[in-house]
C-alpha atoms as a PDB file:
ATOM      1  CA  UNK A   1     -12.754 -12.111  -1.013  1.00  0.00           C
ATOM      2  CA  UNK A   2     -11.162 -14.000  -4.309  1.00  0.00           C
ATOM      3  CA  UNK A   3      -9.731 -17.650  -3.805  1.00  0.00           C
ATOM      4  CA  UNK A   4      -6.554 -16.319  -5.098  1.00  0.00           C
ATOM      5  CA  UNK A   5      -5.937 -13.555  -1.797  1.00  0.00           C
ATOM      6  CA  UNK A   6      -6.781 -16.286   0.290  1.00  0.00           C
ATOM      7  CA  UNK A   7      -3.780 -18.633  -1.247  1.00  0.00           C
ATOM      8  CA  UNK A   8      -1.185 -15.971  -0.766  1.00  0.00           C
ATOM      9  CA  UNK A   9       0.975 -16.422   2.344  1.00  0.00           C
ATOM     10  CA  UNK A  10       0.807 -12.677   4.140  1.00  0.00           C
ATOM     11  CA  UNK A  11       3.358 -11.519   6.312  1.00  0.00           C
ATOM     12  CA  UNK A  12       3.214  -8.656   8.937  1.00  0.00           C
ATOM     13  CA  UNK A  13       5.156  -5.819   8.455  1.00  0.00           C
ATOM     14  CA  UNK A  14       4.227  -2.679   9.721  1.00  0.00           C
ATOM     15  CA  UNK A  15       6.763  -0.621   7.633  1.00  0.00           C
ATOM     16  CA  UNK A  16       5.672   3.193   7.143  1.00  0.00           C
ATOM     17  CA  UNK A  17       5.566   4.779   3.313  1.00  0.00           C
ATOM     18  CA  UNK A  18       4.471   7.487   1.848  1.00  0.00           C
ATOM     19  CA  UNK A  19       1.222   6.335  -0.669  1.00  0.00           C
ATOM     20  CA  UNK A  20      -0.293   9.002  -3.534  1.00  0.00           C
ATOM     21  CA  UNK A  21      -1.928   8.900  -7.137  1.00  0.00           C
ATOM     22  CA  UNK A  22       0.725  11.414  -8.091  1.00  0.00           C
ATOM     23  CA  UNK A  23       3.671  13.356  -6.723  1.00  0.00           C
ATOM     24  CA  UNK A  24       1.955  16.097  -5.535  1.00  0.00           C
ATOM     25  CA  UNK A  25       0.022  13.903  -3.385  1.00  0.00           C
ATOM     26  CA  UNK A  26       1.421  11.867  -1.116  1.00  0.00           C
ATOM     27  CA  UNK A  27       0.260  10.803   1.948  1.00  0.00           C
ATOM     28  CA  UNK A  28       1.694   9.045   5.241  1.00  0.00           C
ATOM     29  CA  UNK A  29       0.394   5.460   5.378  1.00  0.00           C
ATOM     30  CA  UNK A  30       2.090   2.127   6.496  1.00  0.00           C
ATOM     31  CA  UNK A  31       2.567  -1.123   4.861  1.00  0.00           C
ATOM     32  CA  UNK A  32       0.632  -3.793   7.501  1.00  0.00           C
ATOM     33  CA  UNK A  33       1.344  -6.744   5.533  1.00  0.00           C
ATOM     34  CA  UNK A  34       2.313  -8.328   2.247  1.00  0.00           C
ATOM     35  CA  UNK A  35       2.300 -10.901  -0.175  1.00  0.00           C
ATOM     36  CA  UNK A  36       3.636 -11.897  -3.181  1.00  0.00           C
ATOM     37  CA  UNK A  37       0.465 -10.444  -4.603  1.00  0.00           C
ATOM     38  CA  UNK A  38       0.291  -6.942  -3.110  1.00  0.00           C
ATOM     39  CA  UNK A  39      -0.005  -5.507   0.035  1.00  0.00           C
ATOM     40  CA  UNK A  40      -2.271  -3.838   2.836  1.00  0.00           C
ATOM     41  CA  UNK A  41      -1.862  -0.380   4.157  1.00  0.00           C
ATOM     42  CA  UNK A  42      -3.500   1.642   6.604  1.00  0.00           C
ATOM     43  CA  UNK A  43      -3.632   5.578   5.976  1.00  0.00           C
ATOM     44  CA  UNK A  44      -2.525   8.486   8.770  1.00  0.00           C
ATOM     45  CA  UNK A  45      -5.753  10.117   7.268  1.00  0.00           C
ATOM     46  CA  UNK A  46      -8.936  10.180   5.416  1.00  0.00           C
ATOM     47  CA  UNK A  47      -7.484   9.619   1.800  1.00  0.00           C
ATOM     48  CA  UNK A  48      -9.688   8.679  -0.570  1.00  0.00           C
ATOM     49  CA  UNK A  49      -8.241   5.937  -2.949  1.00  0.00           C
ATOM     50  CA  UNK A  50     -10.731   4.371  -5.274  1.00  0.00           C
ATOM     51  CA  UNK A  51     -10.928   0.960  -6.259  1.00  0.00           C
ATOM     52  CA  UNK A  52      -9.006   0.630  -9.376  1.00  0.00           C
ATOM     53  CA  UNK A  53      -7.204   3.704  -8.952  1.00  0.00           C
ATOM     54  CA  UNK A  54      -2.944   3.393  -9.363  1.00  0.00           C
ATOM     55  CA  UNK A  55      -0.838   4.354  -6.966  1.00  0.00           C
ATOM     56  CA  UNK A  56       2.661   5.163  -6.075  1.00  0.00           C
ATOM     57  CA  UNK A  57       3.738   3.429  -2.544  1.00  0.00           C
ATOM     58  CA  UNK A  58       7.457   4.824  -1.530  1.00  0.00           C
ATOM     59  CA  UNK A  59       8.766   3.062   1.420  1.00  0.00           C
ATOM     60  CA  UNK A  60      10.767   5.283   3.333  1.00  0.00           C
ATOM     61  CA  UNK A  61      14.322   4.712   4.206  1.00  0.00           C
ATOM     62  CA  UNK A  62      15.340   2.814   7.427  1.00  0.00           C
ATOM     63  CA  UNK A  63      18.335   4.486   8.922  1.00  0.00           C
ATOM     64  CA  UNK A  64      21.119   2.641   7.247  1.00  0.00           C
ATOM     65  CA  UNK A  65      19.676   2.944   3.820  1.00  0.00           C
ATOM     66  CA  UNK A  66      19.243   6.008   1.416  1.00  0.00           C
ATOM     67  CA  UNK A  67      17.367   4.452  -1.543  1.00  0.00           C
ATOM     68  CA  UNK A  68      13.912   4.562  -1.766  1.00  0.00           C
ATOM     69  CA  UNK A  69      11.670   1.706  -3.278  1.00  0.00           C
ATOM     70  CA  UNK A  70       8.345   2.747  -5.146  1.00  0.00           C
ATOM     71  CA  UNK A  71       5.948   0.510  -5.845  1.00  0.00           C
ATOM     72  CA  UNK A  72       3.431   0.855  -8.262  1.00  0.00           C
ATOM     73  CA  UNK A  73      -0.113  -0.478  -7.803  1.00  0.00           C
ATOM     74  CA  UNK A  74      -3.628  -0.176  -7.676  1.00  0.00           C
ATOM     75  CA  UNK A  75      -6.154  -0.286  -5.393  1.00  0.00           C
ATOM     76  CA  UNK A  76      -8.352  -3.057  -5.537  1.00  0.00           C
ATOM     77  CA  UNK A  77     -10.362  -2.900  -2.010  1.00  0.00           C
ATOM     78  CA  UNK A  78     -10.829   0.243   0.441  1.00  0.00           C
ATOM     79  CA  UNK A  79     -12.412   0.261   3.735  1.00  0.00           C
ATOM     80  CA  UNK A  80     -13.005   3.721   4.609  1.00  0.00           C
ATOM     81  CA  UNK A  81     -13.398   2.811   8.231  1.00  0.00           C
ATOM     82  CA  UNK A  82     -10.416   1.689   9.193  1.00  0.00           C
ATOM     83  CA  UNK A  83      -8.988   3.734   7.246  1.00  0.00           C
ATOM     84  CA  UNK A  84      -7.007   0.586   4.869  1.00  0.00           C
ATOM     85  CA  UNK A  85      -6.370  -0.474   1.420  1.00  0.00           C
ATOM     86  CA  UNK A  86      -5.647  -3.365  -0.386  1.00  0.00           C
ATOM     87  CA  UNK A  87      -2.890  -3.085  -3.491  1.00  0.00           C
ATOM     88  CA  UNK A  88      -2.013  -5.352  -6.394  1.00  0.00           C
ATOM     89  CA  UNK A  89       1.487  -4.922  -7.360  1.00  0.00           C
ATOM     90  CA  UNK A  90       1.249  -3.452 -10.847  1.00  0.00           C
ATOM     91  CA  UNK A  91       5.192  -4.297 -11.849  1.00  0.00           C
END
C-alpha cells in the first residue's frame, strides 16, 4: 500500500456505475468509496480488470438527473476475491 493512498481522506459512497475497457463492455459495479485520488469499486461479477488497464466508470443517473458522468481511469490494484478494484483518476 503507497504512503500516498494512505494520505487521501476516503469517503463511503456506495453509488452503482456501469465500469468497462470499452463500450462494448460494460459491466455493473458500484463505486464503495472515493478520494481525491481515485476510487474503489466492487464488481456484480467476475470481470477481469488488469492492473494498469484503463477504464471507463459511468455513474448512472439518480432519479432527478439525466446526465451521465464518465470517468476515466486505470486500474492500479484488483482483488479477485472480493471481487474489487482500485482506480486512479486518469483526467
Amino acid at each position: 500500500m503507497s504512503h500516498e493512498r494512505r494520505d487521501c481522506k476516503r469517503f463511503a459512497l456506495n453509488h452503482p456505475v456501469m465500469m468497462g475497457a470499452s463500450k462494448d463492455s460494460r459491466h455493473l459495479a458500484e463505486i464503495l468509496d472515493v478520494s481525491v485520488l481515485g476510487m474503489r469499486v466492487r464488481m456484480s461479477n467476475q470481470s477481469v480488470f488488469n492492473v494498469g488497464q484503463e477504464v471507463n466508470v459511468a455513474c448512472l443517473p439518480q432519479q432527478n438527473q439525466t446526465d451521465t458522468q464518465i470517468f476515466r481511469c486505470c486500474v492500479v490494484w484488483e482483488n479477485a476475491g472480493n471481487l474489487e478494484v482500485g482506480l486512479k483518476y486518469l483526467q
